[in-house]
N, C-alpha and C. Protein backbone atom coordinates (compact mmCIF):
# COMPACT_ATOMS: atom_id res chain seq x y z
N UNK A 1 -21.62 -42.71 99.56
CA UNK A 1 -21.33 -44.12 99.78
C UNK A 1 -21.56 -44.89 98.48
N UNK A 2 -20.61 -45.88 98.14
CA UNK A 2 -20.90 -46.44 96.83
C UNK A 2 -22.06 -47.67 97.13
N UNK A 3 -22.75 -47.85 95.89
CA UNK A 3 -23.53 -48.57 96.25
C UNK A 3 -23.14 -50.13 96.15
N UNK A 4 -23.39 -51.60 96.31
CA UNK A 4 -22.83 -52.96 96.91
C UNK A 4 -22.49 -53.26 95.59
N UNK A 5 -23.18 -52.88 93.98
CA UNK A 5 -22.46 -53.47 92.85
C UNK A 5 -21.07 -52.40 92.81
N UNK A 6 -21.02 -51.64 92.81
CA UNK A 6 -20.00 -50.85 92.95
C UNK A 6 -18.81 -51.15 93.49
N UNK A 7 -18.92 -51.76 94.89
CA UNK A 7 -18.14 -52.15 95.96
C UNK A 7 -17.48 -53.80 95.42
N UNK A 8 -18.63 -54.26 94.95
CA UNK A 8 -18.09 -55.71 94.28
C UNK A 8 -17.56 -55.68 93.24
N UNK A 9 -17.33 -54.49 92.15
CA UNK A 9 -16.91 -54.40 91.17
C UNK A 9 -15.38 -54.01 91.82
N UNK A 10 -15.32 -52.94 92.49
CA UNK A 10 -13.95 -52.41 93.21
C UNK A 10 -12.82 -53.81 93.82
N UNK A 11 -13.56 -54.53 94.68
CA UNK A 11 -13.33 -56.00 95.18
C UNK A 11 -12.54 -56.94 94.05
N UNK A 12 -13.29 -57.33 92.71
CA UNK A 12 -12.70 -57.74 91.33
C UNK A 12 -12.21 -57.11 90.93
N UNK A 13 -12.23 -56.29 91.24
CA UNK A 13 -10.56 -55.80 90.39
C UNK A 13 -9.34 -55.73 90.80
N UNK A 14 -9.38 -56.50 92.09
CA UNK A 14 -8.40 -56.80 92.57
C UNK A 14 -8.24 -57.94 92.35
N UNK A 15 -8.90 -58.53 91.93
CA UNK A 15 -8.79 -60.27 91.46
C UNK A 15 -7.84 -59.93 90.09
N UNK A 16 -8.77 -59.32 89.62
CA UNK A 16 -8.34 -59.15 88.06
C UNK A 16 -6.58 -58.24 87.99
N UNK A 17 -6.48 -58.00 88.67
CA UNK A 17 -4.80 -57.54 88.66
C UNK A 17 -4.22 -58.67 89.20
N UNK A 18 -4.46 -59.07 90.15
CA UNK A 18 -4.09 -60.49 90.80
C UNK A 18 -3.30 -61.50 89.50
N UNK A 19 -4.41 -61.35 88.91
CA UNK A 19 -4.85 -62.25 87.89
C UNK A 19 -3.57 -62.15 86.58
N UNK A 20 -3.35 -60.81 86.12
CA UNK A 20 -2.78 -60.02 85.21
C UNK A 20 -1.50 -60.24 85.75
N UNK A 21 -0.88 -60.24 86.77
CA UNK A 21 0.31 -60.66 87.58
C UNK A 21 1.19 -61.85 87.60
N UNK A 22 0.04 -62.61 87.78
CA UNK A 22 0.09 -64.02 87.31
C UNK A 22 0.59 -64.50 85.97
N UNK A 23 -0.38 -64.16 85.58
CA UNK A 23 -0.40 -64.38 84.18
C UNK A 23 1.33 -64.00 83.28
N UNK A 24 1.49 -62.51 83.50
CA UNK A 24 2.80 -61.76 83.17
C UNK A 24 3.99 -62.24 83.93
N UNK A 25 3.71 -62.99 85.13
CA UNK A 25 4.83 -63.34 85.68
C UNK A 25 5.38 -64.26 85.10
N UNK A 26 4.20 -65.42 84.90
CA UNK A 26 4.47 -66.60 84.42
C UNK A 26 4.95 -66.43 82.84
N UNK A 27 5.04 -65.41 81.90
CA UNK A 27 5.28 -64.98 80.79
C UNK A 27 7.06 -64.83 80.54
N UNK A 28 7.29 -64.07 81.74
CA UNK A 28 8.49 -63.29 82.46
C UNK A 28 9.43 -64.55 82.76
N UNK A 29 8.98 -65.57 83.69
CA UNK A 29 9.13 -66.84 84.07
C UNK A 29 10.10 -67.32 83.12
N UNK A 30 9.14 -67.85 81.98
CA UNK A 30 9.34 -68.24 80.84
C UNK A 30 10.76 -67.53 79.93
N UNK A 31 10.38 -66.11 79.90
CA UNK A 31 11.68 -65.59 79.32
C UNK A 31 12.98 -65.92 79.77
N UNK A 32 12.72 -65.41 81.22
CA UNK A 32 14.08 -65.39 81.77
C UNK A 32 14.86 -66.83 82.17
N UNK A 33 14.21 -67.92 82.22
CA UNK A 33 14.43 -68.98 82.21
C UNK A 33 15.32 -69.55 80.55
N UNK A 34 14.56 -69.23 79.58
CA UNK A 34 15.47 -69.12 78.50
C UNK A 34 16.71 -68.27 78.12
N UNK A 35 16.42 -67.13 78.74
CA UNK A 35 17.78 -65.97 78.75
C UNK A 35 19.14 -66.64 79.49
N UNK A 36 18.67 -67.37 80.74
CA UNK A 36 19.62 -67.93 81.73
C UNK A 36 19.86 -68.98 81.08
N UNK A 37 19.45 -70.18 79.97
CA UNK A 37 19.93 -71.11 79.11
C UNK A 37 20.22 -70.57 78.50
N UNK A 38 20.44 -69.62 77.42
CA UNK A 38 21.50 -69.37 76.79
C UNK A 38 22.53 -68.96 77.07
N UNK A 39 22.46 -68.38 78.28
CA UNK A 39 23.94 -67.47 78.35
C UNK A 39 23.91 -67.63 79.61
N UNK A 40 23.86 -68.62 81.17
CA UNK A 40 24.09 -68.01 82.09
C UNK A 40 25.12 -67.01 82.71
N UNK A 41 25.81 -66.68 82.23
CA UNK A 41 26.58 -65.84 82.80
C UNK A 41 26.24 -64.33 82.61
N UNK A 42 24.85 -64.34 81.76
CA UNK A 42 24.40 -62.44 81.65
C UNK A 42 23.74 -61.95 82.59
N UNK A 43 23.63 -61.35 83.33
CA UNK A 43 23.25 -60.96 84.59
C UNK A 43 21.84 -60.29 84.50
N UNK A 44 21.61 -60.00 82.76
CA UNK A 44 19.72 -59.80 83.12
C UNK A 44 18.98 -60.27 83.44
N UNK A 45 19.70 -62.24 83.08
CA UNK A 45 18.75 -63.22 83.11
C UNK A 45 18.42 -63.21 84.82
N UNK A 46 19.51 -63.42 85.52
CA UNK A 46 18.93 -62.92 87.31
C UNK A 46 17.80 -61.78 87.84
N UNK A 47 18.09 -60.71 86.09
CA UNK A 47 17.43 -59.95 87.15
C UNK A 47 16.01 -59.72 86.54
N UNK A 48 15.92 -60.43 85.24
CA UNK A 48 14.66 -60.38 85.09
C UNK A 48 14.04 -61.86 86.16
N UNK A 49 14.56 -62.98 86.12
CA UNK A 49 14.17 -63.69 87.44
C UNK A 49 13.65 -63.43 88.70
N UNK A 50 14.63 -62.65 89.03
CA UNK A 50 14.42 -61.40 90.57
C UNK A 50 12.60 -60.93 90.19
N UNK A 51 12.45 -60.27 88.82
CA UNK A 51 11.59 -59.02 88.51
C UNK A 51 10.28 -60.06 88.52
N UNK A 52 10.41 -61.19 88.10
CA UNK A 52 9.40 -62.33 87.83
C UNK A 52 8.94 -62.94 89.23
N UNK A 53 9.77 -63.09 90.25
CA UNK A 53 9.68 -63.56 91.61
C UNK A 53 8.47 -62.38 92.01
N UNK A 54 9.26 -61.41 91.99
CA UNK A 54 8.77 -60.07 92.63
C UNK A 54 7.22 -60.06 92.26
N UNK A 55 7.01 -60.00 90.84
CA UNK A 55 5.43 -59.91 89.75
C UNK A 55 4.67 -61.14 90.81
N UNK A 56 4.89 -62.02 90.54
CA UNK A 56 4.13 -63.19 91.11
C UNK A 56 3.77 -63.42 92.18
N UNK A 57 4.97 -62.79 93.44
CA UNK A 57 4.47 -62.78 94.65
C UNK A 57 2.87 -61.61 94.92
N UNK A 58 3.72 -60.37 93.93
CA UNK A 58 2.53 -59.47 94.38
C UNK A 58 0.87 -60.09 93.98
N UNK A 59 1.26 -60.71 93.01
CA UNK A 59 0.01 -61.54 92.03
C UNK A 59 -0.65 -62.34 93.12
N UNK A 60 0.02 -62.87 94.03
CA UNK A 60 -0.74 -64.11 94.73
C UNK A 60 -1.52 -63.47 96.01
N UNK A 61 -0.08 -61.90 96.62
CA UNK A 61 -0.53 -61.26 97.29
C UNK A 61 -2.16 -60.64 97.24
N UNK A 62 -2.24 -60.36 95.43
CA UNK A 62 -3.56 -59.33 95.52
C UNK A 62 -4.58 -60.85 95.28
N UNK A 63 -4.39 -61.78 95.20
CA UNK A 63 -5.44 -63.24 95.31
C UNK A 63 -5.47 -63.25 96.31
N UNK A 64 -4.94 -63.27 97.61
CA UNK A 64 -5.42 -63.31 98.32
C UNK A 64 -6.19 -62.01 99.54
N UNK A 65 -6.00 -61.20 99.34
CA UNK A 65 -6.36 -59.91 99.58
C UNK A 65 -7.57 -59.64 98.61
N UNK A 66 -8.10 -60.41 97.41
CA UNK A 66 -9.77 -60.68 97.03
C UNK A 66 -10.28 -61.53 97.50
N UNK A 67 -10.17 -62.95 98.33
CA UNK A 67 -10.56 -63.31 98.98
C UNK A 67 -10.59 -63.48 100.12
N UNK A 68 -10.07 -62.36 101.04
CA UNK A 68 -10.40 -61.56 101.94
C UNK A 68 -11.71 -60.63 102.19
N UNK A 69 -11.20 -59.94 100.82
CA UNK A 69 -12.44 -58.60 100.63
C UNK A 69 -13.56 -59.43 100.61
N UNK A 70 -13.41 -60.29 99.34
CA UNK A 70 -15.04 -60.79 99.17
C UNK A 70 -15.68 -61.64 100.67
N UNK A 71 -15.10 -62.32 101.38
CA UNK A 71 -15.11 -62.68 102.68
C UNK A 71 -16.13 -61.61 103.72
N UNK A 72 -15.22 -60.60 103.85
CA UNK A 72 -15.69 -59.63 104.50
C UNK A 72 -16.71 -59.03 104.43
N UNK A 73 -16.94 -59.13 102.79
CA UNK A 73 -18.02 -58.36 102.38
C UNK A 73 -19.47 -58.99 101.90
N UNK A 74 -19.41 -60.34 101.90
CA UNK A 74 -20.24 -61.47 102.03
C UNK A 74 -20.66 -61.39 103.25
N UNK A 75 -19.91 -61.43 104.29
CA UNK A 75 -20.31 -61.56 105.81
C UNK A 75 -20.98 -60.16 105.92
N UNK A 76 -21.13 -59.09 105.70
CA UNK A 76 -21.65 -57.92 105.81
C UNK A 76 -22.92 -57.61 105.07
N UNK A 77 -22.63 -58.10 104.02
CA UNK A 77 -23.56 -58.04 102.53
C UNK A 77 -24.71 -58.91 102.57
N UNK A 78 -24.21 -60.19 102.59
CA UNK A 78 -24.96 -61.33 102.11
C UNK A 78 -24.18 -62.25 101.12
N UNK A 79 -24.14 -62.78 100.90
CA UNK A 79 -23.59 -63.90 99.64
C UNK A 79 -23.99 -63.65 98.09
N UNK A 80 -25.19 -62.73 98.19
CA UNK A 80 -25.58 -62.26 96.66
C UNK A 80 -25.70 -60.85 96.47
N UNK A 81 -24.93 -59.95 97.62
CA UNK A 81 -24.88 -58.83 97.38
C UNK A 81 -23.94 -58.19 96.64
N UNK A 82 -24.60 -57.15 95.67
CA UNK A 82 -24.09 -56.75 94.91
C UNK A 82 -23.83 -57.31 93.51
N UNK A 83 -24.27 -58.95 93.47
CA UNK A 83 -23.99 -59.42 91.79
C UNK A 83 -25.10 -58.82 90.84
N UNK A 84 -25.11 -58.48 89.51
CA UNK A 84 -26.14 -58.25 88.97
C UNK A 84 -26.65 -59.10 87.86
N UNK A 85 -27.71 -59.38 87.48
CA UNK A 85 -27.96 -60.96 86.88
C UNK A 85 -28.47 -60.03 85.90
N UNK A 86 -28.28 -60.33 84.76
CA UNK A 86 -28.53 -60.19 83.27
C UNK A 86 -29.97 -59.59 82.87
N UNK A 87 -29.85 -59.07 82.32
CA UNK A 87 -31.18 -58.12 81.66
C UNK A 87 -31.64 -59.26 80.58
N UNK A 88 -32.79 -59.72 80.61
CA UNK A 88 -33.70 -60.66 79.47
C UNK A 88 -34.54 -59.88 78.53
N UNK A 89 -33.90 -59.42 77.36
CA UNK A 89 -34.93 -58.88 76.67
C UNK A 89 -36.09 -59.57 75.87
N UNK A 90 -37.28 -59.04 75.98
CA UNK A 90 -38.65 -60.25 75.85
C UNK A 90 -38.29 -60.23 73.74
N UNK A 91 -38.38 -61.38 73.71
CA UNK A 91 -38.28 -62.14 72.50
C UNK A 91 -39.75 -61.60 71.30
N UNK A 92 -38.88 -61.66 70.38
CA UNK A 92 -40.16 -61.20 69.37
C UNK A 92 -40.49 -62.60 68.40
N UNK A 93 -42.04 -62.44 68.43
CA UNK A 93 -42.38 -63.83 67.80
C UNK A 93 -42.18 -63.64 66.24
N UNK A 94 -41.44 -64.70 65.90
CA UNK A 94 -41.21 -64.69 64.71
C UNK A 94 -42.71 -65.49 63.55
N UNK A 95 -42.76 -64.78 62.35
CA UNK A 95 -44.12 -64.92 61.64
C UNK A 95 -44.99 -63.94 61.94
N UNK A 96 -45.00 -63.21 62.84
CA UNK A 96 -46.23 -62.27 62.86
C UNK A 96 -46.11 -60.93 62.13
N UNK A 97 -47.16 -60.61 61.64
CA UNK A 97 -46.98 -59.14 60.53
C UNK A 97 -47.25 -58.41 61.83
N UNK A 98 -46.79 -57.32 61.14
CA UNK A 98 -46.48 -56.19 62.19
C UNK A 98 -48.01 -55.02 61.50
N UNK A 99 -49.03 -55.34 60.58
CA UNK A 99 -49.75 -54.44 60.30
C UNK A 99 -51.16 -54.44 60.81
């Protein structure tokens, strides 16, 4: 069984493709929107459009399918299960000889 940081790490990374989707769609967006001003009549510009629709839906799809997971797994977990809070390494006093 994996253990709850594990499970929350698995969880974000579905954000984080989500995320990457988005991001590339809206990139894609952009292209093909200029491809179709220059030339509408070339038929990539549709189909990179089509390919950009497609990217973005899945993008919003996996956003919401992480806040699902994390949902689920809050309600099971707790609300702070699984985050891990930062390691503090103890500070060295500065001026002191070391002899």
């Amino acid at each position: 069984m994996e253990s709850l940081i594990l499970q929350r790490m698995r969880i974000d990374r579905t954000r984080t493709w989500g995320r990457f989707l988005l991001i590339g769609g809206a990139f894609w967006l952009v292209l093909s929107v200029l491809l179709l001003a220059a030339d509408p009549s070339d038929i990539s510009g549709f189909a990179f459009l089509g390919l950009t629709i497609g990217w973005m839906a899945v993008g919003f799809r996996q956003l919401a399918k992480h806040r699902a997971a994390v949902a689920a797994f809050e309600t099971e977990h707790g609300a702070d299960a699984g985050t891990q809070q930062p390691v503090r390494m103890p500070s060295r006093v500065r001026g002191r000889s070391e002899s």
